[in-house]
Protein backbone atom coordinates (compact mmCIF):
# COMPACT_ATOMS: atom_id res chain seq x y z
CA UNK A 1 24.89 22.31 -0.65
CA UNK A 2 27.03 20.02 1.59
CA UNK A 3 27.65 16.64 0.11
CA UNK A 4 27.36 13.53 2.59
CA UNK A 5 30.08 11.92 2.68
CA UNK A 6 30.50 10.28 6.02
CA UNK A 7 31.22 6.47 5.68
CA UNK A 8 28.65 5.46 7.74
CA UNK A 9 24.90 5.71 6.61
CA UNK A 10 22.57 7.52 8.29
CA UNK A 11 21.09 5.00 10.41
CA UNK A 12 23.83 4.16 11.89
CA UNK A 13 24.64 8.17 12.55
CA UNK A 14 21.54 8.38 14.67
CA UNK A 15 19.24 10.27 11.57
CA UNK A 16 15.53 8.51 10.80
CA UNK A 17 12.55 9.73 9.06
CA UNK A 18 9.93 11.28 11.83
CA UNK A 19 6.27 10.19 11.38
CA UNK A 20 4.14 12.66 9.89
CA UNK A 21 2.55 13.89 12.91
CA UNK A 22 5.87 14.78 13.94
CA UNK A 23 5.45 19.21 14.45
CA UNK A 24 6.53 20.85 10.48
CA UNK A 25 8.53 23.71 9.70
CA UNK A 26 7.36 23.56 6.05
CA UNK A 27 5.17 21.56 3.48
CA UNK A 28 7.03 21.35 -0.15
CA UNK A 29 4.83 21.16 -3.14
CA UNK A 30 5.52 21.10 -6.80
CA UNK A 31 3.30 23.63 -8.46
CA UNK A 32 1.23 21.98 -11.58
CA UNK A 33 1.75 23.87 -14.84
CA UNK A 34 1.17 21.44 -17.52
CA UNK A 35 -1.46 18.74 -18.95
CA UNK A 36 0.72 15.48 -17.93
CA UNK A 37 -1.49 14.99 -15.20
CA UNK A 38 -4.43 17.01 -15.68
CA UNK A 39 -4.99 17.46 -19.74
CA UNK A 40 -7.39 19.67 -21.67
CA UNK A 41 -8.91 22.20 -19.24
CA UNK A 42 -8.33 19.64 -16.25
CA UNK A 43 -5.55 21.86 -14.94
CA UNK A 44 -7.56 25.22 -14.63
CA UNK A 45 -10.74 23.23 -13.11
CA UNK A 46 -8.32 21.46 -10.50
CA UNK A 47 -6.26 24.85 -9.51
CA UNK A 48 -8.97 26.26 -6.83
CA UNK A 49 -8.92 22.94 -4.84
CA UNK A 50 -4.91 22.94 -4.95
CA UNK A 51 -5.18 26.82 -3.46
CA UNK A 52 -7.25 25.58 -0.90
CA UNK A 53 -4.85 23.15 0.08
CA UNK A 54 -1.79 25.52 0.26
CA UNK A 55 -4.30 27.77 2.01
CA UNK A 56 -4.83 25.52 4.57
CA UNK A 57 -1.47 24.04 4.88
CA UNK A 58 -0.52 27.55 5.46
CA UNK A 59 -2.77 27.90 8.55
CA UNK A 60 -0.29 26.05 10.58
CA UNK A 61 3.21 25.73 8.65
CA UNK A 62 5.03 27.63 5.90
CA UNK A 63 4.49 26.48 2.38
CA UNK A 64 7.74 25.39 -0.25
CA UNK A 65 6.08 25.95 -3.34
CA UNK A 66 8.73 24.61 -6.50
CA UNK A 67 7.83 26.78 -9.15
CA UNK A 68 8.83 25.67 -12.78
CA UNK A 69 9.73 29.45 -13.67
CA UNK A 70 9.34 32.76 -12.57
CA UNK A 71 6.51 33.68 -14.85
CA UNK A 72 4.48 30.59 -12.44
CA UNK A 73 6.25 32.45 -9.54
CA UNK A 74 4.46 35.68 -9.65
CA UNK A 75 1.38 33.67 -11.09
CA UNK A 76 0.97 31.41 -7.96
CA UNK A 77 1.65 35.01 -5.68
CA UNK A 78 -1.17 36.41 -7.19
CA UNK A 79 -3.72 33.86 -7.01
CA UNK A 80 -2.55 33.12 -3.03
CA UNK A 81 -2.99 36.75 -2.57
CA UNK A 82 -6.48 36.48 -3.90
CA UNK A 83 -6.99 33.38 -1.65
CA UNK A 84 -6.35 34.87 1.56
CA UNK A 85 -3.11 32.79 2.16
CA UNK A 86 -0.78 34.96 4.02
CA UNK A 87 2.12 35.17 1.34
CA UNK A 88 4.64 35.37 4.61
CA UNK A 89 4.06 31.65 4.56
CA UNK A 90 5.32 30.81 1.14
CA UNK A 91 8.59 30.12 0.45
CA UNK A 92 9.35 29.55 -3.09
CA UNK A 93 12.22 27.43 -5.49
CA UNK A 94 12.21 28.21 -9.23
CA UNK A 95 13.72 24.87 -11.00
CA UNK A 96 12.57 22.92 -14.10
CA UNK A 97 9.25 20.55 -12.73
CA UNK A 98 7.81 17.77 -14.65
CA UNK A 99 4.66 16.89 -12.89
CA UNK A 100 3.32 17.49 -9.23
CA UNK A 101 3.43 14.61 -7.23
CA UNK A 102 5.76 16.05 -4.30
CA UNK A 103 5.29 13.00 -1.99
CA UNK A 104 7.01 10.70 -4.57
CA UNK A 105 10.12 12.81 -6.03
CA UNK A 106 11.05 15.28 -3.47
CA UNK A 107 13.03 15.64 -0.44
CA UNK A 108 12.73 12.95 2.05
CA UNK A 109 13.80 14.73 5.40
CA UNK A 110 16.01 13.08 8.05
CA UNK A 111 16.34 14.23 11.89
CA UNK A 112 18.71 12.97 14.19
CA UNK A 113 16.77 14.71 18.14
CA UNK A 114 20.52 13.98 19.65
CA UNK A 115 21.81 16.26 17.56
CA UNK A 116 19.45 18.59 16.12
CA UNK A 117 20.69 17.94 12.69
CA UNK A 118 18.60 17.22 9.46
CA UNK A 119 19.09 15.84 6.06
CA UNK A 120 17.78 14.88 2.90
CA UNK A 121 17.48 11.53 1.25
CA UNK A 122 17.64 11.61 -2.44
CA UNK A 123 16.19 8.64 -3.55
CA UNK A 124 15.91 8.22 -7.17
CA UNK A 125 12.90 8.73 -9.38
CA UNK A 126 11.67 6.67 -12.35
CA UNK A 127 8.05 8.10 -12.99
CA UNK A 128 6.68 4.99 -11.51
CA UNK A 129 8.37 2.35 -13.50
CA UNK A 130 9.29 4.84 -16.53
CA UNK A 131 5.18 4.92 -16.84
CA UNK A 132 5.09 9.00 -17.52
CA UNK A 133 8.90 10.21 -19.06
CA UNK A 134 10.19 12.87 -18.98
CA UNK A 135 11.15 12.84 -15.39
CA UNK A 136 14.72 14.18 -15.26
CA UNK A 137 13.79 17.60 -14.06
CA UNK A 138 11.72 16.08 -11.39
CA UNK A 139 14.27 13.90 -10.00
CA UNK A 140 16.84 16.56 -9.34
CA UNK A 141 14.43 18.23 -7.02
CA UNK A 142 16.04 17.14 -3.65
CA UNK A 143 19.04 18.28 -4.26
CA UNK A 144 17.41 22.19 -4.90
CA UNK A 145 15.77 21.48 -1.89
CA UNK A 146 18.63 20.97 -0.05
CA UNK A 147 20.87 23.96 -1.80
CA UNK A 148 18.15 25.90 -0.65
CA UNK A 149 18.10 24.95 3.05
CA UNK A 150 21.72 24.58 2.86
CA UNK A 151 21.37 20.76 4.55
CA UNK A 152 23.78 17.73 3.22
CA UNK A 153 22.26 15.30 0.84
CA UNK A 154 22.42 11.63 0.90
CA UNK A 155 22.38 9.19 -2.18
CA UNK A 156 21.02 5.84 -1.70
CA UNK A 157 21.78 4.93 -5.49
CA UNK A 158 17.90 3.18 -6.06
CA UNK A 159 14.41 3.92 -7.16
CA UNK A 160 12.41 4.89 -3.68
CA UNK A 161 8.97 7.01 -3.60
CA UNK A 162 7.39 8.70 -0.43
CA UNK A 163 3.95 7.34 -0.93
CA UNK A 164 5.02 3.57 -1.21
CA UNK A 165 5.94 4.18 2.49
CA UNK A 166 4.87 4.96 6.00
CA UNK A 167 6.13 5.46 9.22
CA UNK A 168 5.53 4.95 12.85
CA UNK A 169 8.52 6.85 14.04
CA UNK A 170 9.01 4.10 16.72
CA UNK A 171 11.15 1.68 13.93
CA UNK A 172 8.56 0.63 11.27
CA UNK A 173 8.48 1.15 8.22
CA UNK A 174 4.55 -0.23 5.91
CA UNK A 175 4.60 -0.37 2.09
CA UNK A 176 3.51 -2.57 -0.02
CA UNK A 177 4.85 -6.37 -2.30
CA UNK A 178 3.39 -4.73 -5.44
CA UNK A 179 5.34 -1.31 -5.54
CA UNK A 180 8.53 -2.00 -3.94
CA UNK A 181 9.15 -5.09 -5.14
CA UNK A 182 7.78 -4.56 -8.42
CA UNK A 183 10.76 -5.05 -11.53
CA UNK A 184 9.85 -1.73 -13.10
CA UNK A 185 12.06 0.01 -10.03
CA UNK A 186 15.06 -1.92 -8.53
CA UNK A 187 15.15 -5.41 -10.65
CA UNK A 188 18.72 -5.93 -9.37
CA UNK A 189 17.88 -5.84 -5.65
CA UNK A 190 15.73 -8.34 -4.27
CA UNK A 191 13.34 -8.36 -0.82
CA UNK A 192 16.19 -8.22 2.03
CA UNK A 193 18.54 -6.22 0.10
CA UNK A 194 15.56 -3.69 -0.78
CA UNK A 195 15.00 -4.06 3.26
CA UNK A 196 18.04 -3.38 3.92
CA UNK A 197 18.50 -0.09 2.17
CA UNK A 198 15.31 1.18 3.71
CA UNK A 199 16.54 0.44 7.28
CA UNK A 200 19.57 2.58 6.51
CA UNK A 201 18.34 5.20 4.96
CA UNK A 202 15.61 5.46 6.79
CA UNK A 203 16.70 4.78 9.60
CA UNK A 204 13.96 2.02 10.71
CA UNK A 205 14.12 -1.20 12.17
CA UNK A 206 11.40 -3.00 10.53
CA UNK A 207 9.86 -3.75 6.82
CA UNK A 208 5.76 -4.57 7.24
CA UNK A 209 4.55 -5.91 4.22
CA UNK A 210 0.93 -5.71 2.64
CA UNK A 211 0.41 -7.41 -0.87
CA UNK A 212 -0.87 -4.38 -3.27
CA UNK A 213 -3.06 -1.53 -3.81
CA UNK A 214 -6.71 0.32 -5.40
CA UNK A 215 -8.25 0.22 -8.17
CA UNK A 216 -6.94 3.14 -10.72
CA UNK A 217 -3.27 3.89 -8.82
CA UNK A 218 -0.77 4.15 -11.41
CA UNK A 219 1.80 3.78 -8.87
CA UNK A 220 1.94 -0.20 -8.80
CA UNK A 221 0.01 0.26 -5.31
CA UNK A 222 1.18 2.78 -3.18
CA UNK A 223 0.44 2.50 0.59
CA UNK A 224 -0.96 6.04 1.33
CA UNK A 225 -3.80 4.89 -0.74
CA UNK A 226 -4.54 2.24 1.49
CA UNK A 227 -2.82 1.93 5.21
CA UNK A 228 -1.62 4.88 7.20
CA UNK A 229 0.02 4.81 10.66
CA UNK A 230 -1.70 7.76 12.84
CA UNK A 231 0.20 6.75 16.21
CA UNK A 232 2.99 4.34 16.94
CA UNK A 233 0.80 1.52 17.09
CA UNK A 234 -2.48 2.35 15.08
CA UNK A 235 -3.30 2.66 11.41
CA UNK A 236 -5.85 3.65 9.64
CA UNK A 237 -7.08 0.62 6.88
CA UNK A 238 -9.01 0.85 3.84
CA UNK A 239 -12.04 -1.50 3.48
CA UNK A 240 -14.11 -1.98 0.94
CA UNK A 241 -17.72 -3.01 1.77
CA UNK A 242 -19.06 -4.09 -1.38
CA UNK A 243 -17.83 -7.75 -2.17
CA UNK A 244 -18.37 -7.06 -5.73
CA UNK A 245 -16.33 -3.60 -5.98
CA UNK A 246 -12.68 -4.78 -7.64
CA UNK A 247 -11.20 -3.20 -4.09
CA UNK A 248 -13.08 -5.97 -1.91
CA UNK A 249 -10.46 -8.63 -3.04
CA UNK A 250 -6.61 -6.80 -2.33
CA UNK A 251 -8.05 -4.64 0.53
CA UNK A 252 -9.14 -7.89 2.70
CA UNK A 253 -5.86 -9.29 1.91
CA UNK A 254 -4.20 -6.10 3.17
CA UNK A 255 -6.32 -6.38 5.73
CA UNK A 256 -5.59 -10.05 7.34
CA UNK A 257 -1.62 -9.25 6.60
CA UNK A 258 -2.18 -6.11 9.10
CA UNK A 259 -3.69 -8.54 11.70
CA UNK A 260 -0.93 -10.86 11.85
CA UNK A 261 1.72 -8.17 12.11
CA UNK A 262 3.85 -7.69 15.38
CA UNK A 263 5.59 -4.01 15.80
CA UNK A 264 9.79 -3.49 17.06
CA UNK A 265 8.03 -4.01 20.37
CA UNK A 266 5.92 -7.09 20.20
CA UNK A 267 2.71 -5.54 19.77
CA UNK A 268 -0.32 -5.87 17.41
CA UNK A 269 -1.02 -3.10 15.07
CA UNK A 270 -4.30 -1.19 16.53
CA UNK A 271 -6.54 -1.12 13.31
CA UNK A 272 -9.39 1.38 12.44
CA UNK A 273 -11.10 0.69 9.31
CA UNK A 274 -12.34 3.08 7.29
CA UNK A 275 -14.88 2.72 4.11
CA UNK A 276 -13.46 3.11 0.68
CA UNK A 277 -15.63 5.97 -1.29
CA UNK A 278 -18.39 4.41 -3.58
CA UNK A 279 -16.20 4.28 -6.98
CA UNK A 280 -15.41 7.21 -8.17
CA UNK A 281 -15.45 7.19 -11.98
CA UNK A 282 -14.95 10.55 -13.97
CA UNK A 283 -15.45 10.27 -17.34
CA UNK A 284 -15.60 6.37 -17.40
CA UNK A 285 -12.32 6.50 -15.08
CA UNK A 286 -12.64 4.84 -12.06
CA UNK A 287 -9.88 6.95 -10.23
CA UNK A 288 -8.13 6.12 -6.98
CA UNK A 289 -10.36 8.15 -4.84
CA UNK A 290 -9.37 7.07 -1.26
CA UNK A 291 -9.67 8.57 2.52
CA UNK A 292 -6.51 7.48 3.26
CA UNK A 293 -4.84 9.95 1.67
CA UNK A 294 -4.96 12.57 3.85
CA UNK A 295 -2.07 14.99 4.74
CA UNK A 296 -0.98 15.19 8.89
CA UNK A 297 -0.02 19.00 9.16
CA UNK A 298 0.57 21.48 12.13
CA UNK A 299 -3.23 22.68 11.02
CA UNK A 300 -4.80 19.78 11.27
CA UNK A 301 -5.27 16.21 9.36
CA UNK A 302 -6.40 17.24 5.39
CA UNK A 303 -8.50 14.57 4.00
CA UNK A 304 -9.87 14.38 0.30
CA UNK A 305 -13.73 14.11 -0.04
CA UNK A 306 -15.49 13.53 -3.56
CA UNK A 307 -19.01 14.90 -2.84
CA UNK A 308 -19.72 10.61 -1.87
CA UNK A 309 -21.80 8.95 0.14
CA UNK A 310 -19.47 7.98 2.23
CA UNK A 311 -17.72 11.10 2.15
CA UNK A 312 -19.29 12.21 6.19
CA UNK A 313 -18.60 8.31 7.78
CA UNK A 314 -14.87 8.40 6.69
CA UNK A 315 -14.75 12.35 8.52
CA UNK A 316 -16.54 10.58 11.46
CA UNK A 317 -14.20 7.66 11.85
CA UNK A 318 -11.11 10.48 11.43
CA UNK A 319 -12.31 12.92 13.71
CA UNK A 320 -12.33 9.85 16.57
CA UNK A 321 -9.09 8.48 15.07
CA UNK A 322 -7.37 11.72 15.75
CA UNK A 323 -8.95 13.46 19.08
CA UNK A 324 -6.23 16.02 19.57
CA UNK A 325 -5.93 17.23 15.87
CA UNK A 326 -8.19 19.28 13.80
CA UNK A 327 -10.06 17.22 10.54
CA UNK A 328 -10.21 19.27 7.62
CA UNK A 329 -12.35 17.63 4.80
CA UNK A 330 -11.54 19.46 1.12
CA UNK A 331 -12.70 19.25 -2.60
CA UNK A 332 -10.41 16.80 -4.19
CA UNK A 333 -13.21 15.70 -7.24
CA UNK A 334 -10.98 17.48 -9.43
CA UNK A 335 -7.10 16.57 -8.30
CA UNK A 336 -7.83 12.88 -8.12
CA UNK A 337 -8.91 12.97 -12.08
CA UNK A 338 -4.86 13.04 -11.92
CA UNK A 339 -4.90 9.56 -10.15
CA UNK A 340 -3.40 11.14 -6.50
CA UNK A 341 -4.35 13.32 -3.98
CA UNK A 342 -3.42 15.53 -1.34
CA UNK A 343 -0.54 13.61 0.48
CA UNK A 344 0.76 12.20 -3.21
CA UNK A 345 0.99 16.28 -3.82
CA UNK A 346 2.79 16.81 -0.36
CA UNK A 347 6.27 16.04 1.61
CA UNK A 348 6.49 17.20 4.65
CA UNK A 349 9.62 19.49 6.20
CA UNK A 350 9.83 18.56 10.08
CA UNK A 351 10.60 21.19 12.66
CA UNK A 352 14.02 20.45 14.57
């Protein structure tokens, strides 16, 4: 694996993190195989919905699947096989895992279009404030990653994770006062100095700020729960409808914060709202069931639906959002009893 070791930082070597919609050469996932996320027989019940998802990753993109051993290795063949996914597709890693959330503790990718060149960022991983230790094996995954592709690595030296941000690809950069600036992950840094590692490694011109996040995140409020970009200028906002739901309060506050906000160009932020689901509670759990976490692939736009009443208005208000890309609407009543979904269980591998 190269080592980085250019003085300058990537920013200022012409590298930045494409939007999602941005074409993939591969989707990374960490492969669940124990009960940290999903316990008792959570992780059996939850498996067909994750196959689906590779399976339809797959339809577009190849598949990084990080496999905790080779015993899961052959396991995971088999049951794609038995899927229909065409195993040509899947590419696999066999490391130590900890838990599943890809989007949070894997490989942030880097492209620099001048220069065709691409990178990883390896930010460092805490669990989410230390919330779910161990999380050692987990936070060496970026560097496998990039063995693997044989691409440098870069080491920003601070607690970063994939779903507290998003990305216009034009310069700005949306996450979220009660993640990033939260104690449990950088306490030495404040605001601007927090800013200013984003923008250079990154590569991004602009912070946007919202204040926090849903109901039942154990992430301190990440912003793919809540706000997504889906073009340069537009995102897609969570509302809650129901002035009594705990969600009403933060999500109007997101909400008037988006209004006021000015892009790297001047303009205001186009704004589609989209309903939250009506709670959903599992077992007396209200988990973070939201529409917003969807996954942008070379397929088509992945969205999570709970078997909820709102479940066909949020895959009406997508399928306008996103004219030129497919909406695929999957089972995710069983992942989110693990408090993410399908972009927390995703990083995306762009095509250059």
């Amino acid at each position: 694996m190269p080592e980085f070791t250019d003085p300058l930082t990537p920013r200022e070597l012409g590298f930045s993190f494409p939007a999602e919609w941005f074409p993939h050469r591969a989707t990374w996932l960490t492969f669940p195989h124990n009960d940290s996320s999903w316990q008792g027989d959570r992780l059996a019940r939850m498996r067909p919905q994750y196959l689906a998802f590779i399976k339809a990753i797959s339809q577009g993109e190849n598949v990084g699947i990080i496999a905790n051993d080779e015993n899961l290795k052959k396991e995971i063949s088999k049951e794609l096989d038995k899927t229909g996914v065409d195993l040509s597709r899947i590419e696999f890693i066999v490391k130590p895992t900890n838990d599943a959330w890809c989007r949070d503790h894997g490989p942030a990718f880097l492209i620099n279009k001048k220069t065709s060149e691409k990178m990883i960022v390896n930010w460092g991983h805490n669990a989410w404030g230390g919330k779910y230790p161990p999380y050692d094996d987990d936070n060496r995954t970026p560097e496998a990653v990039a063995e693997y592709l044989d691409i440098p690595v870069v080491n920003p030296g601070i607690i970063m994770e994939g779903g507290a941000v998003e990305f216009n690809g034009a310069g700005s950069l949306l996450t979220s006062k009660s993640c990033l600036l939260n104690p449990n992950r950088n306490p030495h840094l404040n605001q601007s100095q927090i800013e200013e590692k984003l923008s250079h490694f990154y590569g991004i011109e602009q912070v946007l700020w919202v204040e926090g996040g849903i109901v039942g995140d154990d992430t301190d409020g990440h912003i793919d729960d809540t706000t997504r970009f889906i073009n340069e200028d537009t995102v897609i906002a969570c509302v809650e409808n129901d002035r009594n739901d705990e969600n009403y309060g933060i999500l109007q506050t997101n909400l008037e914060m988006l209004k006021k906000m000015r892009l790297v160009n001047g303009k205001q932020l186009n704004i589609v709202e989209i309903p939250m689901p009506k709670a959903v509670v599992i077992d007396d759990f209200r988990t973070p069931g939201s529409y917003a976490n969807f996954l942008i692939c070379n397929a088509g736009v992945i969205v999570p639906v709970f078997n909820n009443p709102n479940d066909q208005t949020a895959i009406d208000i997508l399928e306008k959002a996103f004219p030129d890309r497919k909406i695929i609407p999957l089972a995710a009543t069983e992942i989110i009893w693990g408090q993410g979904s399908f972009h927390c269980l995703s990083q995306q591998e762009p095509l250059i």
